[in-house]
N, C-alpha and C. Protein backbone atom coordinates (compact mmCIF):
# COMPACT_ATOMS: atom_id res chain seq x y z
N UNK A 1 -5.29 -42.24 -53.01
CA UNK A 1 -4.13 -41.40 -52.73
C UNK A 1 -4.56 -39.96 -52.48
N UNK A 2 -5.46 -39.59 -53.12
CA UNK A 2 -5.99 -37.84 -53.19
C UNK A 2 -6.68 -38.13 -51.88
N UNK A 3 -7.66 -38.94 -51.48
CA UNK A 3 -8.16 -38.53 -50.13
C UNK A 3 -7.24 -38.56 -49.10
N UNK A 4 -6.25 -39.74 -49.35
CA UNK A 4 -5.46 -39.40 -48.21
C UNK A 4 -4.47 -37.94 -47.81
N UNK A 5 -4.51 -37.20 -48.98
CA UNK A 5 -3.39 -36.42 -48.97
C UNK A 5 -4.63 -35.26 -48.46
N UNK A 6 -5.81 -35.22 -48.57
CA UNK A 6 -6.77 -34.21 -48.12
C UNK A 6 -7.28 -34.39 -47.17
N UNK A 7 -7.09 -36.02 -46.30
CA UNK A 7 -7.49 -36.20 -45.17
C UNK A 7 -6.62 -35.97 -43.92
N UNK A 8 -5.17 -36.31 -44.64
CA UNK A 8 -3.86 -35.61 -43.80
C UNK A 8 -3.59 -34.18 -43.81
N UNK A 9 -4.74 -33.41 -44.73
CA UNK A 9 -4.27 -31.79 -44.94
C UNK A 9 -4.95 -31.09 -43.56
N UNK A 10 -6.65 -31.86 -43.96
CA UNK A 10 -7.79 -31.27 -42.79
C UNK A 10 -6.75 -32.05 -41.47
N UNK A 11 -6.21 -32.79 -41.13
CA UNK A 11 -6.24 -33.21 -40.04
C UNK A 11 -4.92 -32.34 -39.12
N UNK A 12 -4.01 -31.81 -40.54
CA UNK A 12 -3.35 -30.90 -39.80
C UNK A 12 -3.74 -29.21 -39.33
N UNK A 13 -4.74 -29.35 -40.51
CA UNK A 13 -5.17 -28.10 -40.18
C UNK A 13 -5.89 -28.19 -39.13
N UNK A 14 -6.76 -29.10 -38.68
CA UNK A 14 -7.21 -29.21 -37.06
C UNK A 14 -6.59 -28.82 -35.98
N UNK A 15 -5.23 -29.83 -36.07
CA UNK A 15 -4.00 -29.67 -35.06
C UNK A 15 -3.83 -28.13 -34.92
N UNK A 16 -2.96 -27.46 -36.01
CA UNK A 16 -3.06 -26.34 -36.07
C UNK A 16 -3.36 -25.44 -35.62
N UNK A 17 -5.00 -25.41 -36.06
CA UNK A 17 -6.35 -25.00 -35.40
C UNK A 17 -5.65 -25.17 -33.73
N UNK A 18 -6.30 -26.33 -33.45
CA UNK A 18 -6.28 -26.36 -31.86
C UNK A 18 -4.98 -26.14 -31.31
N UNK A 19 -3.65 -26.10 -31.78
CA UNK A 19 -3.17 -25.50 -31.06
C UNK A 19 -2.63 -23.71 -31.16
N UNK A 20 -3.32 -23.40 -32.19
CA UNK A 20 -3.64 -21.98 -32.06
C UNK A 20 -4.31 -21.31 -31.15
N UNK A 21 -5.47 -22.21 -30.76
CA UNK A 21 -6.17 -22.12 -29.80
C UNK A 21 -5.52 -21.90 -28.42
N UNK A 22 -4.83 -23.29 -28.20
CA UNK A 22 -4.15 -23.48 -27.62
C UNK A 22 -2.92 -22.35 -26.74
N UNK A 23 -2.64 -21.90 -27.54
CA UNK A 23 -1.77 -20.47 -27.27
C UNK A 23 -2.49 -19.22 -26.96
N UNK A 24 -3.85 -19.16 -27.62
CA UNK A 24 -4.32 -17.96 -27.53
C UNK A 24 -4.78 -17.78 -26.10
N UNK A 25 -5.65 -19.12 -26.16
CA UNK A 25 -5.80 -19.15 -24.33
C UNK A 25 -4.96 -19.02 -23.12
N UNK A 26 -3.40 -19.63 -23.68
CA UNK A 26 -2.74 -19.96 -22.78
C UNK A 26 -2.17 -18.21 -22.60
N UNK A 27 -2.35 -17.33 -23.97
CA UNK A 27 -1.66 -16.09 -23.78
C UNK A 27 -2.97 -15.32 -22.84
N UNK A 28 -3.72 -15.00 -22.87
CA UNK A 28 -5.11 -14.75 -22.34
C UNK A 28 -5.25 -15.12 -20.80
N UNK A 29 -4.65 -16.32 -20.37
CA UNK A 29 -4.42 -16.82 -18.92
C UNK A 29 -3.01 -15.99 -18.51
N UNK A 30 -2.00 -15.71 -19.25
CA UNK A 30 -1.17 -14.66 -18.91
C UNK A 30 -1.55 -13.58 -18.40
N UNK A 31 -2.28 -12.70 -19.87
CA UNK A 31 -2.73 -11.64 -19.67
C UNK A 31 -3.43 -11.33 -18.03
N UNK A 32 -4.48 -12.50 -18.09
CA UNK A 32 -5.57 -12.10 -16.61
C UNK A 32 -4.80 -11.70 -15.92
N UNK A 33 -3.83 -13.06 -15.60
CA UNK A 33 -3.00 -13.04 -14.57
C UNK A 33 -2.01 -11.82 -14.10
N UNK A 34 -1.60 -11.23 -15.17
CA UNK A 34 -0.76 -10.25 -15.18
C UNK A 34 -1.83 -8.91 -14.52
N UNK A 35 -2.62 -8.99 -15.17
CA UNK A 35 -4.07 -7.77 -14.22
C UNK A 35 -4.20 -8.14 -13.08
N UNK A 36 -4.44 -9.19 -12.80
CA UNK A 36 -4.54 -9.45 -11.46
C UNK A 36 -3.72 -8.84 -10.46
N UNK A 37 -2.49 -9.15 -10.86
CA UNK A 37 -0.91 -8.93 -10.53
C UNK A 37 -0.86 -7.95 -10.18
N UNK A 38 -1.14 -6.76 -11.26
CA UNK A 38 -0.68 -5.67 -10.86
C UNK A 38 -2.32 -4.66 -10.09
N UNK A 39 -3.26 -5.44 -10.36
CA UNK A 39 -4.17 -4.77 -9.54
C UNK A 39 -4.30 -5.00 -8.09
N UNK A 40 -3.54 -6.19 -7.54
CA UNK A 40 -3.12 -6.38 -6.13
C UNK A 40 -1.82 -5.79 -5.54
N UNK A 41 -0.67 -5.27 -6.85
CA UNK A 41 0.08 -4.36 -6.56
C UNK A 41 -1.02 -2.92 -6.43
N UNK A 42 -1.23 -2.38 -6.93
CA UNK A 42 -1.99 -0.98 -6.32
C UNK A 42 -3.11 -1.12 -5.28
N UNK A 43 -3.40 -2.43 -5.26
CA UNK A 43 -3.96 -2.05 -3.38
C UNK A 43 -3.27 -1.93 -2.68
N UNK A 44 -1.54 -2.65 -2.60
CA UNK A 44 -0.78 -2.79 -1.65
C UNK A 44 -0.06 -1.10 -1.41
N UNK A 45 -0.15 -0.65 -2.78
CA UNK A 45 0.66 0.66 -3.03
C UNK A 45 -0.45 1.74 -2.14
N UNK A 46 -1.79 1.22 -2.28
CA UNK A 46 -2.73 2.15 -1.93
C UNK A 46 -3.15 2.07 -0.21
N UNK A 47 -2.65 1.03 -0.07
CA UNK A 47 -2.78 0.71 2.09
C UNK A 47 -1.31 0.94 2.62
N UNK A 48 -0.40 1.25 1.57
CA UNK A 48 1.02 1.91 2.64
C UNK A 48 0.77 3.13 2.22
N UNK A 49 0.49 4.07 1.37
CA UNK A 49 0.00 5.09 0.63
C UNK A 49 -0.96 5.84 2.51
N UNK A 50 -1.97 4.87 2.57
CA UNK A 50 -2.94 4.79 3.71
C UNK A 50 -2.24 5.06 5.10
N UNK A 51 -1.84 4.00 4.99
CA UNK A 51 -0.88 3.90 6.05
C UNK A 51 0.12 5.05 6.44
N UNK A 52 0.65 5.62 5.93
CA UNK A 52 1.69 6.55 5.69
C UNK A 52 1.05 7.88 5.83
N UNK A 53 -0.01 7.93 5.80
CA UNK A 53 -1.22 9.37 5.78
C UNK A 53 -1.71 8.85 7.31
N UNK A 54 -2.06 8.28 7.78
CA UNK A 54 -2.50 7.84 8.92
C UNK A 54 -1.36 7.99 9.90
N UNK A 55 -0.33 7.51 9.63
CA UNK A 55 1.32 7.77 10.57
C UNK A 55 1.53 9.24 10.73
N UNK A 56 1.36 9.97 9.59
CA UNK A 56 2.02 11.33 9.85
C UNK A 56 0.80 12.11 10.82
N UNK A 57 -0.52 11.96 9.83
CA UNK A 57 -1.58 12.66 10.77
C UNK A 57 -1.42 12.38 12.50
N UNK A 58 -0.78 11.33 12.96
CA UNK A 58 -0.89 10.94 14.28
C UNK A 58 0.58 11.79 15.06
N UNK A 59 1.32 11.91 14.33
CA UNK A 59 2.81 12.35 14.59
C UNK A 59 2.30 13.65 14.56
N UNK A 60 1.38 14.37 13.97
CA UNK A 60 0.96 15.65 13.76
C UNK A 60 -0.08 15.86 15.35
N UNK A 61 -0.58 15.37 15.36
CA UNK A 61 -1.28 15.49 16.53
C UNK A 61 -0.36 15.54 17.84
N UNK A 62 0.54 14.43 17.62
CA UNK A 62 1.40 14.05 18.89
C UNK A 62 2.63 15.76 18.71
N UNK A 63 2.88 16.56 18.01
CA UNK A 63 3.24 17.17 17.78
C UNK A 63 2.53 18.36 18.80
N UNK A 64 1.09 18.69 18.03
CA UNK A 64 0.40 19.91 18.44
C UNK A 64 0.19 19.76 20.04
N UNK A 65 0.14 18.41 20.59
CA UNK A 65 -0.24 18.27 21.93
C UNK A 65 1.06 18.48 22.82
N UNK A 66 1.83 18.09 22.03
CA UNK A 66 3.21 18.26 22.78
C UNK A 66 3.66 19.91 23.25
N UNK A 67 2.97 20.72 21.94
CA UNK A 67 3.50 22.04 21.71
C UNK A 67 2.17 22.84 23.07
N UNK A 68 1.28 22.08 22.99
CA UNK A 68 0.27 22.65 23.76
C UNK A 68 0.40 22.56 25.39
N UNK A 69 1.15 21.42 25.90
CA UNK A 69 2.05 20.94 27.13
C UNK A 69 2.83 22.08 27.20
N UNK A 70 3.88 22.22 25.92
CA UNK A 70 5.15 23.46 26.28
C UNK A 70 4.65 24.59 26.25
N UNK A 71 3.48 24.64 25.84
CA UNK A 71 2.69 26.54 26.08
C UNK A 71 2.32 26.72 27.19
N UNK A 72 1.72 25.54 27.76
CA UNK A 72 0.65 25.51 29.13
C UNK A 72 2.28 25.58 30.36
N UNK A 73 3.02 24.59 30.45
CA UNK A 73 4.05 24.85 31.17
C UNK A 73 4.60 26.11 31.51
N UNK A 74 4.69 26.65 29.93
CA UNK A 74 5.72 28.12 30.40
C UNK A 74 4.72 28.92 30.86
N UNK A 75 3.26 28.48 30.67
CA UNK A 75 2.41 29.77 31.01
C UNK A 75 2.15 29.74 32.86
N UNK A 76 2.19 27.95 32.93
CA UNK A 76 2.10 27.93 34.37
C UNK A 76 3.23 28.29 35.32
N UNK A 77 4.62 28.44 34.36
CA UNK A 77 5.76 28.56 35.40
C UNK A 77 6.17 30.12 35.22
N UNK A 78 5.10 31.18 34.33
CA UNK A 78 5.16 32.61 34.82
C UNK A 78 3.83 32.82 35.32
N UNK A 79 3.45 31.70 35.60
CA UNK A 79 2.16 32.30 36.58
C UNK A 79 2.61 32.34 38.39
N UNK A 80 3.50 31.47 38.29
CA UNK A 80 3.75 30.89 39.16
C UNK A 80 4.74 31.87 39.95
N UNK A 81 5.82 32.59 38.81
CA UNK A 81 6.70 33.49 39.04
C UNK A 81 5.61 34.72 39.63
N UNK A 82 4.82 35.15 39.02
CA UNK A 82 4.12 36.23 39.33
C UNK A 82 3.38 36.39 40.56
N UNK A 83 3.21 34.48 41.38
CA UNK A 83 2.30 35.04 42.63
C UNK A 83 3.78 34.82 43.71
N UNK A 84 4.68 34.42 43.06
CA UNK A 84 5.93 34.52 44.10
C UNK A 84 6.65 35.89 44.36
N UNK A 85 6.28 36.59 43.18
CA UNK A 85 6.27 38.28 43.20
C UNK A 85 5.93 38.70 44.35
């Protein structure tokens, strides 16, 4: 009777055991996962971030060239005034 009651004690404490285990891993496969998660959120944050620096710099250019057209124009259409003088 005593071994059985000490052979049913260890055998729960095994169970136990393993499924303590059981959880710890399974919390641990969360965890990764959750890093993972959010470390593929900040690349995504970091290539529209990219992206968005790359858009304006180009709008900036398309800007200065535009402004450099409307300088050169007005300069050519009082040059133009001046040999019609």
């Amino acid at each position: 009777m005593e071994f059985a009651r000490k052979k049913q004690f260890r055998e729960r404490e095994q169970n136990m055991a393993e499924q303590a285990k059981a959880e710890r891993d399974d919390f641990l496969r969360v965890i990764d996962r959750q890093k993972e998660d959010e470390q593929k959120e900040r690349q995504l944050e970091e290539e529209k971030k990219k992206a968005l620096l790359s858009h304006a710099n180009v709008i900036r250019r398309q800007i200065e060239k535009n402004a450099e057209v409307r300088k050169q124009d007005r300069l050519d259409y009082l040059e133009e005034g001046k040999r019609v003088r």
